[in-house]
Protein backbone atom coordinates (compact mmCIF):
# COMPACT_ATOMS: atom_id res chain seq x y z
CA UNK A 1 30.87 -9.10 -148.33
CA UNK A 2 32.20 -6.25 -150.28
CA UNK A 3 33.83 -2.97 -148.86
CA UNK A 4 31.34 -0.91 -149.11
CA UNK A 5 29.13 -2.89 -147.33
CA UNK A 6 31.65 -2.96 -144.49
CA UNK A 7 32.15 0.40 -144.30
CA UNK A 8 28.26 0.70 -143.93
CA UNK A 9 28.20 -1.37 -141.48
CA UNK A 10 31.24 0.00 -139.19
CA UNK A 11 29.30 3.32 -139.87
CA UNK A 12 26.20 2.47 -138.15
CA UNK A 13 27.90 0.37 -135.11
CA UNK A 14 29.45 3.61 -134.99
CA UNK A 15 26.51 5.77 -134.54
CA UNK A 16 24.59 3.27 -133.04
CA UNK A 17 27.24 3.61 -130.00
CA UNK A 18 27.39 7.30 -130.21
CA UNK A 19 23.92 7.42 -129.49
CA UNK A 20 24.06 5.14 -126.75
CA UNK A 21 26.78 7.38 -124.95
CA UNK A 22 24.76 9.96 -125.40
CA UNK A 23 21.15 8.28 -123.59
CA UNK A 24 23.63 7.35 -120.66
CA UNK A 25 24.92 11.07 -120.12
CA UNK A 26 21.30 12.45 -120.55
CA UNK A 27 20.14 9.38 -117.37
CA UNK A 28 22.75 10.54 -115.31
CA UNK A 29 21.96 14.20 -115.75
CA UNK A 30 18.40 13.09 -114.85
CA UNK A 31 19.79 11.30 -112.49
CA UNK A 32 21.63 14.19 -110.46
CA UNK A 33 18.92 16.72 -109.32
CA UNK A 34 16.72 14.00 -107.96
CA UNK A 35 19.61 12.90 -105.53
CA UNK A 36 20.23 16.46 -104.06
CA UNK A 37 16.67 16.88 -103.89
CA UNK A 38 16.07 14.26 -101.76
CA UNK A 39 19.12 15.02 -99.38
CA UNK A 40 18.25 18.52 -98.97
CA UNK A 41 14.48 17.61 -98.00
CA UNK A 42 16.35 15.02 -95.41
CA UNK A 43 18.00 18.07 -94.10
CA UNK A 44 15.16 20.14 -93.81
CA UNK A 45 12.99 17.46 -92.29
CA UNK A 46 16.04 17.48 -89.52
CA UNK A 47 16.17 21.12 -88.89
CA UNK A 48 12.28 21.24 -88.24
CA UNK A 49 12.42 18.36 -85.64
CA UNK A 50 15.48 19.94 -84.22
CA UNK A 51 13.43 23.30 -83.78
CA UNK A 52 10.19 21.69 -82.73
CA UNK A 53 12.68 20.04 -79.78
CA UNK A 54 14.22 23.17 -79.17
CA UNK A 55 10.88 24.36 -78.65
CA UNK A 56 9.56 21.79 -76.42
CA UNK A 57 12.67 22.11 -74.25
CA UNK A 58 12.64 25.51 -74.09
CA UNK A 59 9.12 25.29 -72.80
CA UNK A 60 9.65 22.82 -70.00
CA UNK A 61 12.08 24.33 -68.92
CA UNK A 62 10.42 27.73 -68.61
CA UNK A 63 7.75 26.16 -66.89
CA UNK A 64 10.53 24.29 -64.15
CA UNK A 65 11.58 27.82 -63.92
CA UNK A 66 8.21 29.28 -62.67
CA UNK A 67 7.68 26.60 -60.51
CA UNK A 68 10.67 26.93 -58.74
CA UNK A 69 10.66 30.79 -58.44
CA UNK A 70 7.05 30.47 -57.36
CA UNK A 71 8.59 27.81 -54.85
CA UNK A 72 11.02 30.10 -53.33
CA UNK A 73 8.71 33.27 -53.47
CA UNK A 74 6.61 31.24 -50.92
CA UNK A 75 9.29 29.69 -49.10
CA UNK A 76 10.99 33.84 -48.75
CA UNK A 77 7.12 34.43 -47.50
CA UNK A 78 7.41 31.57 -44.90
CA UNK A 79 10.59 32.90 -43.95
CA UNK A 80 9.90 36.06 -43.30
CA UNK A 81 6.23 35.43 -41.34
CA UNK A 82 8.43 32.63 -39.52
CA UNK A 83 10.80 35.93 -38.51
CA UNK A 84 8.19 37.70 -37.29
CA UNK A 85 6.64 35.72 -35.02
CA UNK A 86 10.03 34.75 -33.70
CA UNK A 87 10.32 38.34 -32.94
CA UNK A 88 6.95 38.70 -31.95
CA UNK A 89 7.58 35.38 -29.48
CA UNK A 90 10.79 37.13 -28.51
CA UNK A 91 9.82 40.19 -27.21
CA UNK A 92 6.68 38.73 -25.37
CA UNK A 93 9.21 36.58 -23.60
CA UNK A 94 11.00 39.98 -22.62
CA UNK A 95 8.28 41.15 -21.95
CA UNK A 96 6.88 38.17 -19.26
CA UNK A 97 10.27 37.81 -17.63
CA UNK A 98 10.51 41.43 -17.03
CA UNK A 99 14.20 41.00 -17.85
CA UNK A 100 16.09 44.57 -18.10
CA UNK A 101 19.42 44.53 -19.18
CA UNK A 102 20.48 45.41 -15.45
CA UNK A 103 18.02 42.63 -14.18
CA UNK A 104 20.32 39.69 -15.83
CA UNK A 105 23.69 41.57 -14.84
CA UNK A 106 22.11 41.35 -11.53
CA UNK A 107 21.62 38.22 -11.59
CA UNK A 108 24.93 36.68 -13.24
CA UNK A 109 26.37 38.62 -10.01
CA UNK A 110 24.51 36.66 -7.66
CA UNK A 111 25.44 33.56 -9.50
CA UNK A 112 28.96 34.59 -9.69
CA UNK A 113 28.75 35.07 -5.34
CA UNK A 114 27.22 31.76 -5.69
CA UNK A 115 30.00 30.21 -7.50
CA UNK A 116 32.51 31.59 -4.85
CA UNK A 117 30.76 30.51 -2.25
CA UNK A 118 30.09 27.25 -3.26
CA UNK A 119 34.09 26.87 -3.88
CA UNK A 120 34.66 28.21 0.04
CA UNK A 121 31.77 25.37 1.17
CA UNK A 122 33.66 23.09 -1.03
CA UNK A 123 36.96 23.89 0.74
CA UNK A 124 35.68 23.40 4.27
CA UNK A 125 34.08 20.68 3.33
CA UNK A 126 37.13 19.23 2.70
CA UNK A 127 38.93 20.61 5.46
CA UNK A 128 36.13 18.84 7.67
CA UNK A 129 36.68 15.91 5.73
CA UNK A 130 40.26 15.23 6.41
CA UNK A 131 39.38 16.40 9.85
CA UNK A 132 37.13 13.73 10.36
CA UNK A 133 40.11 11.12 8.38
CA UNK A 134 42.26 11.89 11.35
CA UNK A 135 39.66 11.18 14.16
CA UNK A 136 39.10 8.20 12.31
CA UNK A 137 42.13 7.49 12.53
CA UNK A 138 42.87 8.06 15.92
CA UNK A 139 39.42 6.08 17.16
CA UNK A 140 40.85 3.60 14.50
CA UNK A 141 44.15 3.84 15.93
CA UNK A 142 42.34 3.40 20.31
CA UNK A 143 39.73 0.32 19.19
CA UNK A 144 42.87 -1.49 17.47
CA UNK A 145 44.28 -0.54 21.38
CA UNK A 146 41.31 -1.66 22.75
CA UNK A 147 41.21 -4.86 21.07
CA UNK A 148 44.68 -6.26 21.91
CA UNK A 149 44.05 -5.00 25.79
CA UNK A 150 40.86 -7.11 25.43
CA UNK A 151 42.78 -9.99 23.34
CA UNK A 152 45.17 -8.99 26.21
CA UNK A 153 42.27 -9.56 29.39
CA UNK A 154 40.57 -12.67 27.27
CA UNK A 155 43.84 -14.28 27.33
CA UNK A 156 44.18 -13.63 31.64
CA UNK A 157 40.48 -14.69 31.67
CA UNK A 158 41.37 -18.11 30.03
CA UNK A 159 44.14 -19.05 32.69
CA UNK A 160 42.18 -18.02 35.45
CA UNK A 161 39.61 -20.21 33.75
CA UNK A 162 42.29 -22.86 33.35
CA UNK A 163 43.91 -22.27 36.89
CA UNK A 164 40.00 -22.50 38.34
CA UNK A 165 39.30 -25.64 36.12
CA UNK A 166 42.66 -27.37 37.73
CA UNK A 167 42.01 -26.03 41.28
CA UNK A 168 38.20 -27.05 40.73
CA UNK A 169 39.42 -30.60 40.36
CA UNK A 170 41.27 -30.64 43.70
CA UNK A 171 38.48 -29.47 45.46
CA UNK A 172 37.23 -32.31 48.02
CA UNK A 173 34.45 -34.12 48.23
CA UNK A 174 33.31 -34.42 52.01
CA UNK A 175 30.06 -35.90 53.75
CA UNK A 176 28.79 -33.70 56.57
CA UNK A 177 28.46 -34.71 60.49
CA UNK A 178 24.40 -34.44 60.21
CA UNK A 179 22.46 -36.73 57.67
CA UNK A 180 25.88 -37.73 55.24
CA UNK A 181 25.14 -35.46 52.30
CA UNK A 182 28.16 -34.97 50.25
CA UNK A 183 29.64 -31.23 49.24
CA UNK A 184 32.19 -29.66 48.29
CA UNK A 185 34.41 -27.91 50.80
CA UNK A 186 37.32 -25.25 50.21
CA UNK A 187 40.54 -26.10 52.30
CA UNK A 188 41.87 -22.39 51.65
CA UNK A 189 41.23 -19.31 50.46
CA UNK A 190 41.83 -20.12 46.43
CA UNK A 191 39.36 -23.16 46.68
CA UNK A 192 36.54 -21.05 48.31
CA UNK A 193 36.88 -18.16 45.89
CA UNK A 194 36.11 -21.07 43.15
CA UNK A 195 33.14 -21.88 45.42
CA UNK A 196 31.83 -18.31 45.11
CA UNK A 197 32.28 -18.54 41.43
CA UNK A 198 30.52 -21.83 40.95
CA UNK A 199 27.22 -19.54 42.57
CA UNK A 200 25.78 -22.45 43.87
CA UNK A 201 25.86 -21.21 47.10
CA UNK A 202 26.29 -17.88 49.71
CA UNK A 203 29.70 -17.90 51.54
CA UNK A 204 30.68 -15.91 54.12
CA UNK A 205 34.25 -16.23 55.84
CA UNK A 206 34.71 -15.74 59.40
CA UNK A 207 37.50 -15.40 62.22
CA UNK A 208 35.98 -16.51 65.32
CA UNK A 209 38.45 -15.97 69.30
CA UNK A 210 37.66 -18.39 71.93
CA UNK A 211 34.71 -17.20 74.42
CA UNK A 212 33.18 -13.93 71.94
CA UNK A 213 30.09 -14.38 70.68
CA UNK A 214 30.10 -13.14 67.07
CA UNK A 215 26.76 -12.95 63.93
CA UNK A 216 27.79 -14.49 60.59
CA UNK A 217 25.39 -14.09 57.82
CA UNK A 218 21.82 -14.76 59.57
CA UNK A 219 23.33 -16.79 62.08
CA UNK A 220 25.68 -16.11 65.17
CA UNK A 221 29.01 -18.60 66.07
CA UNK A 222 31.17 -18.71 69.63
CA UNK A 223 34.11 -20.72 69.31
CA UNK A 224 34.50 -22.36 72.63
CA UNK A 225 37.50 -24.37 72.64
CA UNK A 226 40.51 -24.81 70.38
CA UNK A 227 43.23 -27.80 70.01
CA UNK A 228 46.34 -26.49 67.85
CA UNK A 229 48.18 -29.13 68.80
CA UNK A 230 45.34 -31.70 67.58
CA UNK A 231 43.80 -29.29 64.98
CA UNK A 232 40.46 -30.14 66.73
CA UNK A 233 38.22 -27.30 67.90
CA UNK A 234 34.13 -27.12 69.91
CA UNK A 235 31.74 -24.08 68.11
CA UNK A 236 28.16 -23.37 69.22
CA UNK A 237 25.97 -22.22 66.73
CA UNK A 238 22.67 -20.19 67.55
CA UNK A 239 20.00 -19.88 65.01
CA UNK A 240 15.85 -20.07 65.11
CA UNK A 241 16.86 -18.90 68.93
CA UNK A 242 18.36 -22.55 69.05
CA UNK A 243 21.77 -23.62 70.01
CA UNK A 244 23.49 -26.27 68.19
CA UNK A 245 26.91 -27.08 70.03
CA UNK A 246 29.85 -29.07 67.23
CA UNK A 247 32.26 -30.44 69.68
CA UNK A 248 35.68 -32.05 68.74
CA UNK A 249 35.26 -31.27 65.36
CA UNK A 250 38.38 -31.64 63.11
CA UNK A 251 39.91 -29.27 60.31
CA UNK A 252 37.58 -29.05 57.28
CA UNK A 253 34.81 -31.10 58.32
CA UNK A 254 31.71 -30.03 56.97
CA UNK A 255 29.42 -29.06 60.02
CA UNK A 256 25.69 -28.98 59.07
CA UNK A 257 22.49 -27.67 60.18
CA UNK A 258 19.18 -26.25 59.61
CA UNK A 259 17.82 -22.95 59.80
CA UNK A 260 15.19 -20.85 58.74
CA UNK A 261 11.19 -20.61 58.32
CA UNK A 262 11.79 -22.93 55.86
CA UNK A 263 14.47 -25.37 56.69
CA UNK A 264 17.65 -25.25 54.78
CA UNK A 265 20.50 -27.12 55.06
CA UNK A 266 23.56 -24.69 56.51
CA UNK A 267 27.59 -25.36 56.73
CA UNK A 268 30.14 -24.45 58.56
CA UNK A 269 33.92 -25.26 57.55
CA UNK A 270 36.94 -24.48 59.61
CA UNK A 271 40.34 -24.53 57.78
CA UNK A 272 42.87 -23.32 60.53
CA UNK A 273 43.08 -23.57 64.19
CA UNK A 274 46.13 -20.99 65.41
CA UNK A 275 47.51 -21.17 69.28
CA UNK A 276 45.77 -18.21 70.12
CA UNK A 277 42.72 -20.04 70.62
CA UNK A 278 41.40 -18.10 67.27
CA UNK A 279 39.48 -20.44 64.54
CA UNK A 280 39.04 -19.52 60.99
CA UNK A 281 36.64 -20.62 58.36
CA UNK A 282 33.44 -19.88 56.34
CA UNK A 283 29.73 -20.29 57.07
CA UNK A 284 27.89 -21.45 53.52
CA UNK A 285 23.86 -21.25 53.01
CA UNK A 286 22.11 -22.22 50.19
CA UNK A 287 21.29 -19.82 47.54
CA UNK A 288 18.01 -18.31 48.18
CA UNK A 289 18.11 -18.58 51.82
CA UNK A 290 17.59 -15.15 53.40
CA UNK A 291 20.29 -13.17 53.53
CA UNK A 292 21.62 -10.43 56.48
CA UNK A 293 20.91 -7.13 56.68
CA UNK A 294 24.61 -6.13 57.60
CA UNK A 295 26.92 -8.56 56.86
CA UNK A 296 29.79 -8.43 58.93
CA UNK A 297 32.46 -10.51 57.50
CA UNK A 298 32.10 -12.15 53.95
């Protein structure tokens, strides 16, 4: 290839490149005002949303407004009706109770004379109370007195019971002169006493002198002869306008005999014969057997 034709050739590669620049500055110039068109329609589309929401807020919002001062307008109204009938309710109360001013000073007076008289009651109360403590006390003080004097007697009462119980034992066993029947007799004065106690009988003790004529219980006894020495002694006995005559009878022998509408079974027992022709003893009848109207020696 010759120069020249080179040259041609460089010459168009040239231009052809020249050109080609020049298509890529026009596409981007093109290029440019679409982009910021687009972006700036973005923008716009943002603004007009944000306004429309503005809007809508704004609206709501007004509207919660409204409702709540319409809320509290009524709710004021309520309060104030509420007032006046409180009032209203109020002074009719006043009214009804007829309560001045003077009226309820009145009465927190009384209630204040109450008050102080309920504090003396309270007082003497209390002074009554420990009043009463003390008599307690004291009758306390006398049944815990009582209590040992009776622990005191109970304890006497069991040895007599005891000294009765041994004395019982040594009481004798002795058949009588008329039909045999056995009985207890007392030898002395301790011994008959148990007798009495025993209530199984009537006793009555007697002190009979040689030739007088003397009544003992329903019956009446002479003594007609009597035997220190011998401790023997003769009685007559008169009952049922009979005379029964007991002759040489010896110390504590039961002497027996009957007397009465209906029969019943009498004793005599002597338990000392003195010098001075005097006998004593004790007549014994059985319990129911009628009794005397004065009884002279029992």
């Amino acid at each position: 290839m010759s120069y020249i034709e080179q040259t041609w050739g460089m010459g168009l590669c040239t231009v052809s490149r020249s050109e080609e620049r020049q298509h890529m500055r026009d596409e981007v110039v093109q290029e440019t005002p679409r982009t910021h068109s687009g972006a700036l329609l973005a923008a716009i589309t943002v603004a007009i949303l944000l306004g429309l929401g503005g809007i809508l807020w704004s609206y709501t919002l007004s509207s919660k407004l409204a409702a709540v001062t319409a809320q509290n307008t009524k709710l004021a109204a309520a309060q104030q009706e509420t007032d006046a009938r409180l009032n209203v309710a109020s002074d009719e109360l006043k009214t009804s109770l007829g309560l001045t001013q003077k009226q309820l000073d009145t009465r927190a007076a009384e209630l204040q004379v109450r008050e102080v008289r309920g504090e003396r009651t309270t007082a003497r109360l209390a002074t009554e109370q420990k009043k009463t403590a003390g008599q307690v006390a004291a009758v306390s003080s006398a049944v815990t007195d009582v209590k040992t004097d009776v622990g005191g007697v109970k304890t006497d009462v069991a040895k007599t019971q005891s000294d009765l119980a041994d004395t019982n034992n040594q009481l004798t066993s002795m058949k009588g002169d008329l039909n045999g029947h056995s009985t207890l007799i007392a030898r002395n004065g301790e011994e008959l006493e148990i007798l009495k106690h025993k209530g199984d009988r009537n006793y009555y003790e007697f002190t009979l002198v040689k030739g007088l004529k003397k009544q003992v219980g329903t019956v009446s006894l002479q003594l007609k002869k009597a035997d220190s020495k011998r401790s023997k002694y003769t009685i007559t006995v008169f009952s049922d306008d009979k005379a029964y005559e007991k002759k040489d009878k010896s110390l504590n022998e039961p002497l027996q005999f009957y007397s009465g509408k209906v029969p019943m079974l009498f004793e005599i027992v002597v338990n000392n014969v003195t010098a001075k022709n005097t006998v004593t003893g004790y007549l014994s009848s059985p319990k129911g057997a009628p009794e005397p109207a004065v009884v002279a020696e029992r």
